[in-house]
PDB file of N, CA and C in Angstrom:
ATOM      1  N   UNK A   1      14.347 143.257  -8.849  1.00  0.00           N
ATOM      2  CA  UNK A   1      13.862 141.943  -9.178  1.00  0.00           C
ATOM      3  C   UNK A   1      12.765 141.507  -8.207  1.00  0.00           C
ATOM      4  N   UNK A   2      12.735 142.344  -6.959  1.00  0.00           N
ATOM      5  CA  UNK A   2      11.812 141.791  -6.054  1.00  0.00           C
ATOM      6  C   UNK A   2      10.508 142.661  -6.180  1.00  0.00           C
ATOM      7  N   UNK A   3      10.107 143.039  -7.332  1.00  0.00           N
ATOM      8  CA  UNK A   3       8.955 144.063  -7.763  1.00  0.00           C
ATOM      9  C   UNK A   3       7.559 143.461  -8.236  1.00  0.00           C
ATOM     10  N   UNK A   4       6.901 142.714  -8.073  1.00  0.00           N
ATOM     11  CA  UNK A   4       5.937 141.904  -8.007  1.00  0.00           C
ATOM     12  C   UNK A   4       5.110 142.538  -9.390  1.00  0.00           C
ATOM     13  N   UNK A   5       4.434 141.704 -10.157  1.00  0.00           N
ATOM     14  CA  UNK A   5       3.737 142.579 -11.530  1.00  0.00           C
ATOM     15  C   UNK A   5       2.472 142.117 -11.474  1.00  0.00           C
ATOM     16  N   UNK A   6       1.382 141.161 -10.595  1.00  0.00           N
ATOM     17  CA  UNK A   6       0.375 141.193 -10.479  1.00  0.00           C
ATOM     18  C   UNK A   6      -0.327 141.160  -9.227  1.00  0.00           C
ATOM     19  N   UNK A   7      -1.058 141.816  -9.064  1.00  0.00           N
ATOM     20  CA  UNK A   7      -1.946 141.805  -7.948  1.00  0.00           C
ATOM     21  C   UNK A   7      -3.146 141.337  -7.295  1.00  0.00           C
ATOM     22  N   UNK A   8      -3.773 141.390  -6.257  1.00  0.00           N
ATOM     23  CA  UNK A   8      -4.993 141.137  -5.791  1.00  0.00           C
ATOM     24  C   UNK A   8      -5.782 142.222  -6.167  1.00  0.00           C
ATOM     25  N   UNK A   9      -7.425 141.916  -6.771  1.00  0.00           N
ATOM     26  CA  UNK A   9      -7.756 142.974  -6.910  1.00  0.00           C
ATOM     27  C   UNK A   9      -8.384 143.458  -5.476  1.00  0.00           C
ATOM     28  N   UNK A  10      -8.986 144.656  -4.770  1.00  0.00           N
ATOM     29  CA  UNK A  10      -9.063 145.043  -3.653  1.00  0.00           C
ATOM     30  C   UNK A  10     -10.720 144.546  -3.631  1.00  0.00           C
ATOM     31  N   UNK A  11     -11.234 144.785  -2.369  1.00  0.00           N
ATOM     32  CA  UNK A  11     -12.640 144.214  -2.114  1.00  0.00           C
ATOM     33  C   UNK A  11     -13.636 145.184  -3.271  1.00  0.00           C
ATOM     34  N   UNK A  12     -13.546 146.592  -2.999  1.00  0.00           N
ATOM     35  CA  UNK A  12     -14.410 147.384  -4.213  1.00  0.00           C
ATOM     36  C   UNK A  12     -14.167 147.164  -5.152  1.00  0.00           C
ATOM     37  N   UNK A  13     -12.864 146.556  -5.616  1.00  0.00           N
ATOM     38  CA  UNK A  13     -12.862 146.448  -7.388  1.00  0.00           C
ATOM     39  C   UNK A  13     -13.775 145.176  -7.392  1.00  0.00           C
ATOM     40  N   UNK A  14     -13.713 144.419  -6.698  1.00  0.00           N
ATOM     41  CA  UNK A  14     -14.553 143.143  -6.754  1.00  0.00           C
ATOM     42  C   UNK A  14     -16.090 143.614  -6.419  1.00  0.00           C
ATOM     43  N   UNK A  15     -16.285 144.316  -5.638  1.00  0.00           N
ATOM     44  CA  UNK A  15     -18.006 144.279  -5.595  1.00  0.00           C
ATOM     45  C   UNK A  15     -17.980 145.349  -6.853  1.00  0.00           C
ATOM     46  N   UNK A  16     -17.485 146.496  -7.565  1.00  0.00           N
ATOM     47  CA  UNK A  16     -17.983 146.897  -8.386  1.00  0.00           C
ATOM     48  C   UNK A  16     -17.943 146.201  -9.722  1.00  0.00           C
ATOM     49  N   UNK A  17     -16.829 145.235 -10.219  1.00  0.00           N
ATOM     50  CA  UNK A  17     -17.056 143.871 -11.194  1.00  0.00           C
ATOM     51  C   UNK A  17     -18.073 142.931 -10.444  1.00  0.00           C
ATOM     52  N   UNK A  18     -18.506 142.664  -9.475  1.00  0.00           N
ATOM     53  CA  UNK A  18     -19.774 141.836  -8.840  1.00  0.00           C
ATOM     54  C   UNK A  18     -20.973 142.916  -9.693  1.00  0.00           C
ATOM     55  N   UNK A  19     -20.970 143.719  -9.296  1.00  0.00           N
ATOM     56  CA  UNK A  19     -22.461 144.598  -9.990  1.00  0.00           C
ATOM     57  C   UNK A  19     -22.558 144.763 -11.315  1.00  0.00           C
ATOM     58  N   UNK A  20     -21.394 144.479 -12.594  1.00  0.00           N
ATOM     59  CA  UNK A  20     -21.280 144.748 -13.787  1.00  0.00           C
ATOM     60  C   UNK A  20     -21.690 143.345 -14.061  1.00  0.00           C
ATOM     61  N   UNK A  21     -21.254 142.009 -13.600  1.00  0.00           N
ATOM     62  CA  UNK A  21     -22.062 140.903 -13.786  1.00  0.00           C
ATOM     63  C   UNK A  21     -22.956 140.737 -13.574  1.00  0.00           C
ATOM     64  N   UNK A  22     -23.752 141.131 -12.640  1.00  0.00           N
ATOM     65  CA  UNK A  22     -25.443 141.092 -12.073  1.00  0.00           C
ATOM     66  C   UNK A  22     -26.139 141.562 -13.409  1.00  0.00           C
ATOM     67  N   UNK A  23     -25.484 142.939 -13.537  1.00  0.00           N
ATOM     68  CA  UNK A  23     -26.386 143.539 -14.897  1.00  0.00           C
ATOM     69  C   UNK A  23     -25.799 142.864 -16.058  1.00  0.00           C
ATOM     70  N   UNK A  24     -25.009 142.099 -16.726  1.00  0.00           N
ATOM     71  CA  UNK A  24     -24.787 140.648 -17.574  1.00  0.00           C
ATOM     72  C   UNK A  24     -25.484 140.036 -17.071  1.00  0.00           C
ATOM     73  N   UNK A  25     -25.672 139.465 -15.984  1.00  0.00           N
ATOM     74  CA  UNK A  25     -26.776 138.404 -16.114  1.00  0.00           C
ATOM     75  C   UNK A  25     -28.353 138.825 -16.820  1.00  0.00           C
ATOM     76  N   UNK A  26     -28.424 139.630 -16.039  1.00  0.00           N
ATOM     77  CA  UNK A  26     -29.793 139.982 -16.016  1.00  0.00           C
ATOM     78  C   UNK A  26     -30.354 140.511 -17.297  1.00  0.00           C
ATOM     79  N   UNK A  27     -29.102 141.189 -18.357  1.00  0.00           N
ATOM     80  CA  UNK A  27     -29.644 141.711 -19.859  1.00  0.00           C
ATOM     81  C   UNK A  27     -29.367 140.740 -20.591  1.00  0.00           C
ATOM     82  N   UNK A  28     -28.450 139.949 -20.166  1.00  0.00           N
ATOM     83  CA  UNK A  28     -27.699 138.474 -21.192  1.00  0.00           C
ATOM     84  C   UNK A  28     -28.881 137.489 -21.264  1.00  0.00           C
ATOM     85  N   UNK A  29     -29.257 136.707 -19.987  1.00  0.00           N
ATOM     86  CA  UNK A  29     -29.834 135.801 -19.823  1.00  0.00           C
ATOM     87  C   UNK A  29     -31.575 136.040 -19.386  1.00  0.00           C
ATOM     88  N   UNK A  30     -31.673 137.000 -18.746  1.00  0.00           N
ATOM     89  CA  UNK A  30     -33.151 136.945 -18.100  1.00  0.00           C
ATOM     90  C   UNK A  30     -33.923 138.442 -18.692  1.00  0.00           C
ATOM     91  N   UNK A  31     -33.068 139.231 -20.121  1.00  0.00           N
ATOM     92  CA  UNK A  31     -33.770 140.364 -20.458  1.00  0.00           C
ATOM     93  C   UNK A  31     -34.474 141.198 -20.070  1.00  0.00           C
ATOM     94  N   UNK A  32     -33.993 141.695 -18.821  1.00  0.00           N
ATOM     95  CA  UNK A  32     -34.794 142.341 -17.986  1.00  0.00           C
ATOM     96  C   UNK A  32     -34.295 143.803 -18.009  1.00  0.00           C
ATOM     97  N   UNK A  33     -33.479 144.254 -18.888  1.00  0.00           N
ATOM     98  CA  UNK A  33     -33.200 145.716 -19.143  1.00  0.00           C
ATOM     99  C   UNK A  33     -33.512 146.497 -19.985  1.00  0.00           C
ATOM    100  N   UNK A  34     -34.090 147.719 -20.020  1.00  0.00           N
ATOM    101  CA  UNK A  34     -34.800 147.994 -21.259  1.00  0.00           C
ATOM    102  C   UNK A  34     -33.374 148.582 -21.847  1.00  0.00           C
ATOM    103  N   UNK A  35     -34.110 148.502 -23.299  1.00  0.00           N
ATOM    104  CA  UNK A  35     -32.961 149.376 -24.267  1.00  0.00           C
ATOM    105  C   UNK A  35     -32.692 150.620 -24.210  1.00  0.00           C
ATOM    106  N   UNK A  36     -31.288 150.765 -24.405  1.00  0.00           N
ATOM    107  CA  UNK A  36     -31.157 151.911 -24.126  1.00  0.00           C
ATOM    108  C   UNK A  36     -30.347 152.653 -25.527  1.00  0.00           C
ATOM    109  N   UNK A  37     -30.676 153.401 -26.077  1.00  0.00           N
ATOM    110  CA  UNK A  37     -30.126 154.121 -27.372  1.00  0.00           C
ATOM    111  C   UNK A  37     -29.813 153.194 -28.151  1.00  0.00           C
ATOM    112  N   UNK A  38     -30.568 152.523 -28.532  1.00  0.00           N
ATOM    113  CA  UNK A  38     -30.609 151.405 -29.733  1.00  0.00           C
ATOM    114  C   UNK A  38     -30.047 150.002 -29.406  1.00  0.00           C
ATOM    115  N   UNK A  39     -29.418 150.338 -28.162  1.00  0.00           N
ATOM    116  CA  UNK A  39     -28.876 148.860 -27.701  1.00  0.00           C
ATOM    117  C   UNK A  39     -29.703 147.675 -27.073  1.00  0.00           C
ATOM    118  N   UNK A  40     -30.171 146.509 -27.671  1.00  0.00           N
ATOM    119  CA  UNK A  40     -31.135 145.461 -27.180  1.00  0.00           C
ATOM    120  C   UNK A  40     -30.166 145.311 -25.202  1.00  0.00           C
ATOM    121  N   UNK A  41     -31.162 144.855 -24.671  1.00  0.00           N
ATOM    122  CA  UNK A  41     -30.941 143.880 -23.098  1.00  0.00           C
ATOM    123  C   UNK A  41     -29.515 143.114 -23.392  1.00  0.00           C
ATOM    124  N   UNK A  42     -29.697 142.264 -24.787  1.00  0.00           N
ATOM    125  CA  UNK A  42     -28.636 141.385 -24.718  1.00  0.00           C
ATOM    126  C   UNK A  42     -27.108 141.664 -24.643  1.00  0.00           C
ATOM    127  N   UNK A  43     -27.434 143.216 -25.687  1.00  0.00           N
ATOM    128  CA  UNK A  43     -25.863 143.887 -26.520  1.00  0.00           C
ATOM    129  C   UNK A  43     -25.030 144.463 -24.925  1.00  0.00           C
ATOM    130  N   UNK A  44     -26.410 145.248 -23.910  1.00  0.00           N
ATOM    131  CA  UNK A  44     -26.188 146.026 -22.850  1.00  0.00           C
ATOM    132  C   UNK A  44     -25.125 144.710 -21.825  1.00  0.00           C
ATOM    133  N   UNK A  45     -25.744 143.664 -21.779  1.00  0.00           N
ATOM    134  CA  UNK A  45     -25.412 142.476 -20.696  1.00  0.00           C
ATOM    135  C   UNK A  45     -24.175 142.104 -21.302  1.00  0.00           C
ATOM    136  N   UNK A  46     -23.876 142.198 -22.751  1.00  0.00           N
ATOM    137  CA  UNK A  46     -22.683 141.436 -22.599  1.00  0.00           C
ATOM    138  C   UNK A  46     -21.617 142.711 -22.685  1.00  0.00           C
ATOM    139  N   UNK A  47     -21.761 143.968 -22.982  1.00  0.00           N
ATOM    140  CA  UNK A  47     -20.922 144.703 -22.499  1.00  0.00           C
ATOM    141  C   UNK A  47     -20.156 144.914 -20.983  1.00  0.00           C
ATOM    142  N   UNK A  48     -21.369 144.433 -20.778  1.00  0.00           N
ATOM    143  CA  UNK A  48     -21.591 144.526 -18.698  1.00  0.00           C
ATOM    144  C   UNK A  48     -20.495 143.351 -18.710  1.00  0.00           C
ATOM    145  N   UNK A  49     -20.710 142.427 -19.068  1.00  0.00           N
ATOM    146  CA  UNK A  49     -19.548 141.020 -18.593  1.00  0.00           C
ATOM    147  C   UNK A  49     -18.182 141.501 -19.278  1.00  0.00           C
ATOM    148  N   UNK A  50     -17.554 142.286 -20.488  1.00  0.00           N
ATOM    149  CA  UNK A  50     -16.602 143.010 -20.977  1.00  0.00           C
ATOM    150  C   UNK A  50     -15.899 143.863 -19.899  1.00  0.00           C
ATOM    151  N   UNK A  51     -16.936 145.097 -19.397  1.00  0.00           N
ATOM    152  CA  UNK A  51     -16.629 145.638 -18.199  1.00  0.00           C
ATOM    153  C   UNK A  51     -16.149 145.160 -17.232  1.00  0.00           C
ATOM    154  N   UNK A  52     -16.870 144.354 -17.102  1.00  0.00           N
ATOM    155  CA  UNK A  52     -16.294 143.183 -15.540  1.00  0.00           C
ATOM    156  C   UNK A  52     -15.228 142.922 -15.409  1.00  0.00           C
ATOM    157  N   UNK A  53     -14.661 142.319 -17.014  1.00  0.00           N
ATOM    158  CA  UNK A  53     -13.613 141.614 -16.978  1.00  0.00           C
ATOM    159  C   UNK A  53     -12.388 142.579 -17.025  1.00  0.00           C
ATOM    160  N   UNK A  54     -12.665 143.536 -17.876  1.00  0.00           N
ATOM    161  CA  UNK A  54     -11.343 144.586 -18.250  1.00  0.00           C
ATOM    162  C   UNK A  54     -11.475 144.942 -16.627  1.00  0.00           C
ATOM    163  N   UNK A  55     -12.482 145.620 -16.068  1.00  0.00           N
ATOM    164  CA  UNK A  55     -12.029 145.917 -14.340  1.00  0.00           C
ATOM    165  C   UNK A  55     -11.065 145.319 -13.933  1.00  0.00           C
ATOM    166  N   UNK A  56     -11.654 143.695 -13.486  1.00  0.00           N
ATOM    167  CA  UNK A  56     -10.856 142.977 -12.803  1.00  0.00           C
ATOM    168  C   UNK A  56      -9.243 142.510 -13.439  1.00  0.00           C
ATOM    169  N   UNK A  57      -9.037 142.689 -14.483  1.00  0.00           N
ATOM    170  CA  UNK A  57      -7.985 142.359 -15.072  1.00  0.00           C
ATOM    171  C   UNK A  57      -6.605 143.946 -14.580  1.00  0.00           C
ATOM    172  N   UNK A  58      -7.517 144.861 -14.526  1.00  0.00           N
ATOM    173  CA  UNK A  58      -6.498 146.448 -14.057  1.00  0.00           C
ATOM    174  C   UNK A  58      -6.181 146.370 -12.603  1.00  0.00           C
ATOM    175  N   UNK A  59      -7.264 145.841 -12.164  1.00  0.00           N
ATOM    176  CA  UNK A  59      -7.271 145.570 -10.510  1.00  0.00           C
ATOM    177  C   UNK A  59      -6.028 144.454 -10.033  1.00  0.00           C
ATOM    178  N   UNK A  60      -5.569 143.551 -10.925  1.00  0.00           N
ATOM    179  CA  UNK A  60      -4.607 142.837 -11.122  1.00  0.00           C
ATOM    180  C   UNK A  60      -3.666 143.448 -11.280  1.00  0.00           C
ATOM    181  N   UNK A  61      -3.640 144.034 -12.523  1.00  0.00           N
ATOM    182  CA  UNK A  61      -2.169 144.774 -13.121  1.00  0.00           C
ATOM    183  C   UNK A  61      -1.616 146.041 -12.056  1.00  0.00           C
ATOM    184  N   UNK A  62      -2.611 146.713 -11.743  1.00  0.00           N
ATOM    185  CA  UNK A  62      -2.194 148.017 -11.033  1.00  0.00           C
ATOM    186  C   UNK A  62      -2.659 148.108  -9.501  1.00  0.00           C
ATOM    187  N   UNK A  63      -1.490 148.424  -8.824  1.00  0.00           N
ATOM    188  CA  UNK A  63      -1.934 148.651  -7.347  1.00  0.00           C
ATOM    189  C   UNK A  63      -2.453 149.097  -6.882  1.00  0.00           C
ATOM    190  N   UNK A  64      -3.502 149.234  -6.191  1.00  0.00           N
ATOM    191  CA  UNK A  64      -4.616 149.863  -5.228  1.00  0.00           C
ATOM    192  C   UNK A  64      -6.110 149.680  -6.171  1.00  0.00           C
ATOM    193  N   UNK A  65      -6.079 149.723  -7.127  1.00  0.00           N
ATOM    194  CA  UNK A  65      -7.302 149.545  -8.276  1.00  0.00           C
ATOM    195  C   UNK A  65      -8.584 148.218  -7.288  1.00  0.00           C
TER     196      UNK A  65
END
């Protein structure tokens, strides 16, 4: 019962979800990424904020992540 089920995520899971938002910002809002295999700046940026989030959400669930 004393088994804890969510966590802190660690400093690298956070700077590597920090760098998946930078590139969301930057294809979301300020289009500054070129396309890449048919995907517009915008489609790329908001995958990037998807990424981010599923990261930080495992970095929660699972220890050491």
């Amino acid at each position: 019962m004393g088994r804890r089920m969510n966590f802190a995520p660690r400093l690298p899971t956070i700077i590597v979800a920090l760098v998946f938002v930078l590139i969301g910002v930057l294809g979301t809002f300020a289009g500054m990424l070129p396309s890449i295999a048919g995907a517009s700046s915008q489609v790329i940026g908001a995958w990037s904020f998807i990424v981010a989030a599923v990261i930080l959400l495992l970095g929660m669930v699972f220890e050491g992540i």
